[in-house]
Protein backbone atom coordinates (compact mmCIF):
# COMPACT_ATOMS: atom_id res chain seq x y z
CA UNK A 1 72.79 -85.55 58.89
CA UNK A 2 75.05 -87.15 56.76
CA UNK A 3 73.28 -87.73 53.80
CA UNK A 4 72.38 -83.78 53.73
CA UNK A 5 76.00 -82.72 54.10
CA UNK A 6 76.99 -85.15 51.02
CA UNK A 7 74.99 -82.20 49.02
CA UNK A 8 77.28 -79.60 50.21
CA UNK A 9 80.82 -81.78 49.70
CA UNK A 10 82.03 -79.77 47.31
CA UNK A 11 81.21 -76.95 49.88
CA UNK A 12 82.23 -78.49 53.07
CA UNK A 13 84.80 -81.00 51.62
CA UNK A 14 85.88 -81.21 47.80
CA UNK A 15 85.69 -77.38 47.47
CA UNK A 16 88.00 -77.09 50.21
CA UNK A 17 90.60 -79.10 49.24
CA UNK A 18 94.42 -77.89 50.70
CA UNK A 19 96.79 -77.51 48.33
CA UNK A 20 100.92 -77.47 48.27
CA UNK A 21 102.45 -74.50 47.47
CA UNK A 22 102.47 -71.26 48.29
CA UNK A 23 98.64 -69.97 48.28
CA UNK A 24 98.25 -67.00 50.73
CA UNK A 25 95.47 -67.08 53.49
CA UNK A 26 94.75 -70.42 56.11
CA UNK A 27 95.19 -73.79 55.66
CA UNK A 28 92.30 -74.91 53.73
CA UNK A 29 90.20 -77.15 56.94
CA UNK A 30 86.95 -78.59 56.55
CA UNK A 31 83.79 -78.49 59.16
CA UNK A 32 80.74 -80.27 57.99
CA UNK A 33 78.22 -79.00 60.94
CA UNK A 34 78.51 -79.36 64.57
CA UNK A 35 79.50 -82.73 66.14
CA UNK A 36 80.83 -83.57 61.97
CA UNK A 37 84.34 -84.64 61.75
CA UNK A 38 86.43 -82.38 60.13
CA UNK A 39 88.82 -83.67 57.37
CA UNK A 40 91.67 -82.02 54.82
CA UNK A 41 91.69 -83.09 51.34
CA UNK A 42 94.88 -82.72 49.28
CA UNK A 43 94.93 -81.73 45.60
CA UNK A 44 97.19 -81.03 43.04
CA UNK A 45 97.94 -77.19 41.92
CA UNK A 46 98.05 -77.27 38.43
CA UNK A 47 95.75 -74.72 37.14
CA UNK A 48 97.69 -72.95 34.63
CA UNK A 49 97.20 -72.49 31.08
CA UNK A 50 94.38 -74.45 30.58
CA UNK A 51 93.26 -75.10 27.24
CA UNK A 52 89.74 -73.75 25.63
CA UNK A 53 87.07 -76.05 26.77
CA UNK A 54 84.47 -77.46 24.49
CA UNK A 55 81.31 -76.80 26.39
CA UNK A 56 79.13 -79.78 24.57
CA UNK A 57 81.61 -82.48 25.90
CA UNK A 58 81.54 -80.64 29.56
CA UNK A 59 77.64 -80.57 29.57
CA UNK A 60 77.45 -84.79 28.11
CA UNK A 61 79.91 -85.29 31.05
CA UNK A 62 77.47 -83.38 33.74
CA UNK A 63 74.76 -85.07 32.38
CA UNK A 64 76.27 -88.38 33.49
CA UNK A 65 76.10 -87.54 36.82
CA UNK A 66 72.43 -87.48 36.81
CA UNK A 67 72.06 -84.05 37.18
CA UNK A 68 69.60 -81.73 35.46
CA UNK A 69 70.70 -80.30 32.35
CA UNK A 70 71.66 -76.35 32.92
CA UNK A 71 69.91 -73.13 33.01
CA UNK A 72 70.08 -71.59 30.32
CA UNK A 73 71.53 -68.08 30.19
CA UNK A 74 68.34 -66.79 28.21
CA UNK A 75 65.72 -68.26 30.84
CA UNK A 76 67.86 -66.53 33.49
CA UNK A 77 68.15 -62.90 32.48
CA UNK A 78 65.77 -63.10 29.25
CA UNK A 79 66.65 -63.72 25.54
CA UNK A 80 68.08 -60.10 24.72
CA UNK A 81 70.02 -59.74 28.11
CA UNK A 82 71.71 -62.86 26.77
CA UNK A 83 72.21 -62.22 23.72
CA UNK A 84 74.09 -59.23 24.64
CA UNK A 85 76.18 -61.01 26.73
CA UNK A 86 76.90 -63.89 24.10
CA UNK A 87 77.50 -60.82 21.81
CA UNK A 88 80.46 -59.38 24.46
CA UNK A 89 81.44 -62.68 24.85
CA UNK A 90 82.62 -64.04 20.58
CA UNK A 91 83.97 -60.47 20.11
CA UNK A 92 87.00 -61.17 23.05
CA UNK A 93 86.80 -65.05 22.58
CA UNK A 94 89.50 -66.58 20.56
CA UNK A 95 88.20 -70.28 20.59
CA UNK A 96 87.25 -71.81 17.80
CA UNK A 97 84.13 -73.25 19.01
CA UNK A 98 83.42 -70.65 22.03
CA UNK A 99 80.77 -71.13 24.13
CA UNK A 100 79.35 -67.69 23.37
CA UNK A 101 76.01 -68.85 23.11
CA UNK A 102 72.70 -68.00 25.04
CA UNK A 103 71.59 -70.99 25.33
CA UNK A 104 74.49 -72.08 27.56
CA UNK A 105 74.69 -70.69 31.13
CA UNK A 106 75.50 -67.22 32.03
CA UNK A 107 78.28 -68.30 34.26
CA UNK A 108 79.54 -70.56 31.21
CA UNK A 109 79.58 -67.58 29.11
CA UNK A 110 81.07 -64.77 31.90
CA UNK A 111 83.83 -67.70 32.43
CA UNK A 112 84.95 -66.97 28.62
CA UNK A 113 84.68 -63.41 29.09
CA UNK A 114 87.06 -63.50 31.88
CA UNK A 115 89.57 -66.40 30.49
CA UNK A 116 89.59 -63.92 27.06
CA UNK A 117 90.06 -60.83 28.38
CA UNK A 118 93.38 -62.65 30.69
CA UNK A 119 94.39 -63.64 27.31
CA UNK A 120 93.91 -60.37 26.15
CA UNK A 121 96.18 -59.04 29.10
CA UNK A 122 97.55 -55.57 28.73
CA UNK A 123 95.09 -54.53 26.39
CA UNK A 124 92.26 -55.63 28.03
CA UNK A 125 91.76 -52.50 29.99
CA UNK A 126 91.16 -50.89 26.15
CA UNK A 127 89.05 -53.31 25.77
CA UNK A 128 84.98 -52.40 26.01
CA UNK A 129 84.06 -55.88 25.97
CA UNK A 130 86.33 -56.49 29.21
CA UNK A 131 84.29 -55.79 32.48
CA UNK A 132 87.45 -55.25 34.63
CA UNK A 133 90.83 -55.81 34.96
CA UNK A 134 92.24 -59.52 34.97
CA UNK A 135 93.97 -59.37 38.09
CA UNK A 136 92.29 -56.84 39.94
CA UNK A 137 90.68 -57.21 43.04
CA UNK A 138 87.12 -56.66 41.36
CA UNK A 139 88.24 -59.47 38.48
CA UNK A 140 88.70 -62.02 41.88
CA UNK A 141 85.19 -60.58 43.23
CA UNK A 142 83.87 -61.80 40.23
CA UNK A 143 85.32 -65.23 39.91
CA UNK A 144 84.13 -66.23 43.05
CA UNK A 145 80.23 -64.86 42.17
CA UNK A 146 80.38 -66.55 38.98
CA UNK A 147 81.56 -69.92 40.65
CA UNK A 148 78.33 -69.22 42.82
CA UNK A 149 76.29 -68.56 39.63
CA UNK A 150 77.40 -72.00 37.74
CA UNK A 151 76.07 -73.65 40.93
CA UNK A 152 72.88 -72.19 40.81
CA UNK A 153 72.40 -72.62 36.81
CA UNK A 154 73.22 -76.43 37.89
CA UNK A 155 76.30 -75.88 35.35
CA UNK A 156 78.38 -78.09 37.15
CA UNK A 157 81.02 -78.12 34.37
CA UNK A 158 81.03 -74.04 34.57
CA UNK A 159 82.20 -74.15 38.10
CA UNK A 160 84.49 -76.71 38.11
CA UNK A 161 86.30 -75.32 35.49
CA UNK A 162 87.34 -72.49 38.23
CA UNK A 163 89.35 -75.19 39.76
CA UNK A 164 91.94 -74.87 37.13
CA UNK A 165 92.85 -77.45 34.19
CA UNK A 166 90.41 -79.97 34.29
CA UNK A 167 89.03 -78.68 37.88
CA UNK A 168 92.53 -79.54 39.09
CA UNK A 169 92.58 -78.08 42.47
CA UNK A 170 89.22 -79.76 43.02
CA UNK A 171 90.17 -83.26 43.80
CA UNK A 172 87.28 -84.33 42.20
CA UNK A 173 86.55 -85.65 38.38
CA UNK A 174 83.42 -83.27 36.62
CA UNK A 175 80.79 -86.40 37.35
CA UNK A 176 81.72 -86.67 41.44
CA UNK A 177 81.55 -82.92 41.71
CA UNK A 178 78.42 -82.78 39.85
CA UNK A 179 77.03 -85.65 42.33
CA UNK A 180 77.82 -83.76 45.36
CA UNK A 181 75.60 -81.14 44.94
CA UNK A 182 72.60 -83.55 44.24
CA UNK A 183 70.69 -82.15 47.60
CA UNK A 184 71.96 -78.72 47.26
CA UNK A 185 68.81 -76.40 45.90
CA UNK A 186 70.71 -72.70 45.72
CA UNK A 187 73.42 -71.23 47.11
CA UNK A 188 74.02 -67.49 47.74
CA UNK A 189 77.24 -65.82 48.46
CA UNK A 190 78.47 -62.56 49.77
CA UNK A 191 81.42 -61.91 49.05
CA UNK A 192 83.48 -59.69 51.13
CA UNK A 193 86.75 -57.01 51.30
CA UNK A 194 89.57 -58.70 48.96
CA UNK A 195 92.15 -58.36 49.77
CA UNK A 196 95.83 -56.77 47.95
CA UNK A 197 97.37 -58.47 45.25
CA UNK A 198 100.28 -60.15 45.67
CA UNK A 199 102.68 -61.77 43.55
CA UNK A 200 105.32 -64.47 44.02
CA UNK A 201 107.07 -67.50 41.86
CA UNK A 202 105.49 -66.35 38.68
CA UNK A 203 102.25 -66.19 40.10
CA UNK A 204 99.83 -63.67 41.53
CA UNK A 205 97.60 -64.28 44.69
CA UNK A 206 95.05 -62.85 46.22
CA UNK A 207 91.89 -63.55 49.21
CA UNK A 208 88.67 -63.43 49.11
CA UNK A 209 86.47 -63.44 52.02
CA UNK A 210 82.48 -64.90 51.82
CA UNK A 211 79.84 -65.73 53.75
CA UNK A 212 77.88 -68.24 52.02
CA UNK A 213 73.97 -69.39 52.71
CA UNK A 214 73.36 -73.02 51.18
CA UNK A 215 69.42 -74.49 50.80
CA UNK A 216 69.13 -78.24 50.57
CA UNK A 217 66.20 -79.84 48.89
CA UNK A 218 64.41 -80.03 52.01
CA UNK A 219 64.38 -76.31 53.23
CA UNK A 220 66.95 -76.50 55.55
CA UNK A 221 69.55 -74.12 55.45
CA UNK A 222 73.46 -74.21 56.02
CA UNK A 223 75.50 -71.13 56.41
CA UNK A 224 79.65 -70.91 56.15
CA UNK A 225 82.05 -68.89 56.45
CA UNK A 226 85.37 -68.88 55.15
CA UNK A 227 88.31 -67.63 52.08
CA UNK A 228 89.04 -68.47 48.95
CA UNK A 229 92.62 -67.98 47.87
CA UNK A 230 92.99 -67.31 44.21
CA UNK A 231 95.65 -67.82 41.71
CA UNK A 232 96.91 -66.74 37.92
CA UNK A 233 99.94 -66.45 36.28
CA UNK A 234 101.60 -63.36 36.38
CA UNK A 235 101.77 -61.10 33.39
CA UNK A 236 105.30 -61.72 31.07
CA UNK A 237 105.63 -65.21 32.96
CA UNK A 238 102.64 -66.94 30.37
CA UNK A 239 99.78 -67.12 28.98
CA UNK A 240 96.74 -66.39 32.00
CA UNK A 241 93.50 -67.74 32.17
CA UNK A 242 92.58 -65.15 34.63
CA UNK A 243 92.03 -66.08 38.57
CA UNK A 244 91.48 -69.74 39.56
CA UNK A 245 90.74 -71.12 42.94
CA UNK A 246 94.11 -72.28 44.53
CA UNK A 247 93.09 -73.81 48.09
CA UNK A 248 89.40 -72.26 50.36
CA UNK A 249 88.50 -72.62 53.98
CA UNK A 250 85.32 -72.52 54.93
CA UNK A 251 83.89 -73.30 58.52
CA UNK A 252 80.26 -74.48 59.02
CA UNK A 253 78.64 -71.38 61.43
């Protein structure tokens, strides 16, 4: 039993690590599976302003971890999906190496979208290229599917990143998050009503409910259920990077 929950840690333990400060929603807690201890992780909450990324030193650091390389965003939705999606992505991005390309993941490239049109901030609702508004409800919808969708795509570095600077908020460096998903097959998550905005100490907050299926190598399935509790900097306060998980609770069901 144990060796099959160390696939899901970063489910049933690194992903739900508790952090200080003042993230709405429950105390992030921790159950494995029945008869599992249960155990609370700290982290820190630094997951502002994180600087671009380069995605070819992410994916050499995933790769250390023994992992597969990831799916690329072409062999997921086909070559022209993708390359309308890379397209959307360089005309918001303002990196100078962005990873606007199809043969990265889709999640990888969705991530810039979102980080950009933050960036963008006021005027990203006149934006085309922008899918939704940076700190609307829908935008934290998203986040969470796309942290689902790095998973999947075995883009490790993708999801992380959703844990704020240099996964942050994860407790975990890129190559011991990458290792705990080594039985993990897929993941699928449904994500529930979010719930208001709120705003305090510079920052906005807001929850987001899932239920979440998880297949390990062998067939066998685990199912949670649980929050995430998501955080950006407010608008006028500095630059965003859009919503970033602060602290999750999930509960084995």
């Amino acid at each position: 039993m144990r060796r099959l929950l160390r696939g899901l840690a970063p489910l049933t333990l690194v992903m739900l690590a508790a952090c200080g400060g003042e993230a709405p929603g429950p105390a992030a807690s921790e159950s494995a599976a029945a008869g599992e201890p249960t155990a609370t992780l700290a982290a820190s909450e630094s997951i502002e302003a994180a600087p671009p990324t380069d995605p070819s030193a992410q994916a050499s650091s995933a790769s250390t971890a023994g992992m597969s390389q990831p799916l690329a965003c072409s062999a997921e939705i086909g070559a022209k999906a993708a390359a309308r999606l890379a397209a959307q992505c360089s005309a918001v991005s303002p990196a100078t190496r962005p990873p606007c390309n199809a043969a990265n993941s889709c999640a990888m490239i969705r991530n810039e979208i979102a980080r950009s049109c933050a960036l963008i901030a006021d005027d990203a609702s006149k934006t085309p290229e922008c899918p939704a508004d940076p700190v609307s409800k829908k935008a934290a919808a998203d986040m969470v599917e796309r942290y689902y969708s790095a998973i999947n795509a075995r883009d490790y570095a993708a999801a992380w990143a959703l844990w704020g600077e240099d996964g942050g908020t994860s407790g975990k460096t890129l190559d011991q998050f990458a290792r705990g998903f080594a039985q993990t097959r897929q993941t699928h998550v449904d994500v529930g009503l979010v719930s208001d905005v709120e705003g305090g100490a510079g920052s906005l907050y807001v929850t987001v409910p899932v239920t979440i299926d998880a297949e390990l190598n062998d067939g066998r399935h685990q199912h949670f259920t649980g929050s995430y509790a998501l955080r950006q900097i407010n608008r006028g306060m500095g630059p965003s990077q859009g919503w970033h998980i602060a602290t999750a609770s999930l509960r084995a069901r």
